[in-house]
C-alpha atoms as a PDB file:
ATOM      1  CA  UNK A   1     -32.485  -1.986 126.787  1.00  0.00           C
ATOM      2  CA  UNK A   2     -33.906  -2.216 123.395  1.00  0.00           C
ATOM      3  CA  UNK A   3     -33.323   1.119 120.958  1.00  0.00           C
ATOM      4  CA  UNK A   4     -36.627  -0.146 118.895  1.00  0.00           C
ATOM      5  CA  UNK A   5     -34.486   0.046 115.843  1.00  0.00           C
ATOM      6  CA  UNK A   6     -35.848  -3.350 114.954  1.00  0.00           C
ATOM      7  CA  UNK A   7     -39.462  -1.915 115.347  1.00  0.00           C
ATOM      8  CA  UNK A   8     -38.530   0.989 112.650  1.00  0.00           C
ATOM      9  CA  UNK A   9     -37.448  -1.447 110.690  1.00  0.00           C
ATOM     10  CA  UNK A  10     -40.476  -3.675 110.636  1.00  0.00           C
ATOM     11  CA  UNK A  11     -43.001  -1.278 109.974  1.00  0.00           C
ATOM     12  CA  UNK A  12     -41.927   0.009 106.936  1.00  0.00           C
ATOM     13  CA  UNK A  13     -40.941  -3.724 105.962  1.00  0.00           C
ATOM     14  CA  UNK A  14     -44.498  -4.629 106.330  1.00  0.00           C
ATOM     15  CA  UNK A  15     -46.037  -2.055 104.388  1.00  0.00           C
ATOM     16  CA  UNK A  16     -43.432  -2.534 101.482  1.00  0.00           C
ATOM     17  CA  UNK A  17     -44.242  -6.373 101.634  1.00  0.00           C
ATOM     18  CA  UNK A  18     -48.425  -5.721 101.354  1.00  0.00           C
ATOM     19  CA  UNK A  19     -47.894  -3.259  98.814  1.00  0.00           C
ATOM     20  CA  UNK A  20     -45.670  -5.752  96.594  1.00  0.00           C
ATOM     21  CA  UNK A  21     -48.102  -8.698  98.257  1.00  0.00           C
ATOM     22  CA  UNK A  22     -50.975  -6.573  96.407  1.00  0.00           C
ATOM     23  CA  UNK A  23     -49.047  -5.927  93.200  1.00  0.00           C
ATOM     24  CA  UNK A  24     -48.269 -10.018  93.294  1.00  0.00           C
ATOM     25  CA  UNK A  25     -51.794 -10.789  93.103  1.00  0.00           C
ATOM     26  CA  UNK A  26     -53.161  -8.260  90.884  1.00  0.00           C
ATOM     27  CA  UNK A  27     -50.325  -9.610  88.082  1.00  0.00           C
ATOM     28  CA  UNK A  28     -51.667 -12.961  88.632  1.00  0.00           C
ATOM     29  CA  UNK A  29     -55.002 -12.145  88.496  1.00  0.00           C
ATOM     30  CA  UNK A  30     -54.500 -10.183  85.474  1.00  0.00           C
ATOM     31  CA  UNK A  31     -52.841 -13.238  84.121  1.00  0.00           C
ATOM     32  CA  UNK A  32     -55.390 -15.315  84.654  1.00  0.00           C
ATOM     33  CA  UNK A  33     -57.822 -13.832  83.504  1.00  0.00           C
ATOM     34  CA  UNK A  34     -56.810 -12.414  80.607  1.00  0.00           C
ATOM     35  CA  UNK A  35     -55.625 -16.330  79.925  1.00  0.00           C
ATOM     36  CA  UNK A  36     -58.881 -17.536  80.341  1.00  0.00           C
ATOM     37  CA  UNK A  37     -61.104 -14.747  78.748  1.00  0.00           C
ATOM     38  CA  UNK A  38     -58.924 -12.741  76.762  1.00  0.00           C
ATOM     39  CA  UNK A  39     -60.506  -9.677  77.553  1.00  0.00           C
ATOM     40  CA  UNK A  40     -59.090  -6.563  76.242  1.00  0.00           C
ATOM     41  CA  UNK A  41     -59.907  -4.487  78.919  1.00  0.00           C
ATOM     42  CA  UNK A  42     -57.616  -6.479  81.672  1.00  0.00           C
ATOM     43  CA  UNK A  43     -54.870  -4.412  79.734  1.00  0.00           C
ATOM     44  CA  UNK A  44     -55.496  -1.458  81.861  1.00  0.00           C
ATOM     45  CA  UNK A  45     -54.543  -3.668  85.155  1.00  0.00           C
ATOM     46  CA  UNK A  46     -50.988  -3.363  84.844  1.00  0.00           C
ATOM     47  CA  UNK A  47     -51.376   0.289  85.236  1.00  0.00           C
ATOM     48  CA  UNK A  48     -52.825  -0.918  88.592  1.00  0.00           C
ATOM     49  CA  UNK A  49     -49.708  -3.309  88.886  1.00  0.00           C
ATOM     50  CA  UNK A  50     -47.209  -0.298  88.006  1.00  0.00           C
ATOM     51  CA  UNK A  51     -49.143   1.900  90.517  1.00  0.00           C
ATOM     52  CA  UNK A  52     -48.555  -0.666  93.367  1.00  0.00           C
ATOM     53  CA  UNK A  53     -45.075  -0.897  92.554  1.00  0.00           C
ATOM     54  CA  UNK A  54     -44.624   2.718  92.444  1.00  0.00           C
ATOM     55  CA  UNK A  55     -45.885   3.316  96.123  1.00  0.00           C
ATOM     56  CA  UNK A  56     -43.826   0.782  96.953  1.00  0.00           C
ATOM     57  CA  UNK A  57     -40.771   2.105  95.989  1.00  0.00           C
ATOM     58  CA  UNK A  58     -42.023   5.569  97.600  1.00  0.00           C
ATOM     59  CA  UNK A  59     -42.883   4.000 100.683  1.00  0.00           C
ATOM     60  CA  UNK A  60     -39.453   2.541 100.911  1.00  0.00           C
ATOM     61  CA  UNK A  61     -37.404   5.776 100.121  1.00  0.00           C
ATOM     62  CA  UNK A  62     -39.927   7.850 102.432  1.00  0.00           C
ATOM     63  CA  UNK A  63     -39.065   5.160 105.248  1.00  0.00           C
ATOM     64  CA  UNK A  64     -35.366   5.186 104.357  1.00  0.00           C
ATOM     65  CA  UNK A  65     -35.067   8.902 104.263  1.00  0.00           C
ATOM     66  CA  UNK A  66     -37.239   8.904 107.203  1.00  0.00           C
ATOM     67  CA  UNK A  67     -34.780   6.917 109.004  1.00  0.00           C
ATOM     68  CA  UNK A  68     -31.429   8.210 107.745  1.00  0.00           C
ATOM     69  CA  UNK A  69     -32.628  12.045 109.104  1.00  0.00           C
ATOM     70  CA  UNK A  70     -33.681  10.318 112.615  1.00  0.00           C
ATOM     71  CA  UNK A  71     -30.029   8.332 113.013  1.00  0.00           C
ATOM     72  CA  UNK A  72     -28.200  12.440 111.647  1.00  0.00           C
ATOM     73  CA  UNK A  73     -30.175  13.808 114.383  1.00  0.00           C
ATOM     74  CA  UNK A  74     -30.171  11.589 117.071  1.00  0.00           C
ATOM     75  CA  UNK A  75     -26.309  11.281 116.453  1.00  0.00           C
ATOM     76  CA  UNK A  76     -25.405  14.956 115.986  1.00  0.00           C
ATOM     77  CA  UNK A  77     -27.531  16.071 118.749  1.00  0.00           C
ATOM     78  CA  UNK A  78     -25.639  18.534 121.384  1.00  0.00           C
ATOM     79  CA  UNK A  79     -27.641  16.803 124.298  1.00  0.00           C
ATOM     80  CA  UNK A  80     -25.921  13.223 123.956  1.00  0.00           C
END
């Protein structure tokens, strides 16, 4: 029978991939565009970029921690 560790896995996988997915095209839209148009104000995307980045790297020590406390107290549970 399947523990569905492979389904804890994925989820938070998925939402670290979008989140870096989003921060991917926001960089190359930023490049783009500021390529093309040289607009001054694209400056203030990377602070859009560093945000996505940033609740990336949250999501994935949330979703680590998340799972590290789950394994302790699944393991060190009297009831096994």
């Amino acid at each position: 029978m399947s523990t569905g560790v492979g389904r804890r896995i994925a989820g938070p996988a998925v939402s670290i991939l979008g989140a870096l997915l989003a921060a991917g095209v926001v960089w190359l839209a930023y490049d783009q565009m500021a390529l093309l148009r040289g607009l001054w104000i694209l400056s203030e995307l990377r602070y859009v970029l560093l945000a996505c980045i940033v609740f990336a790297a949250f999501t994935l020590a949330e979703r680590a921690t998340g799972l590290i406390r789950r394994r302790w107290i699944d393991t060190d549970s009297p009831s096994h």
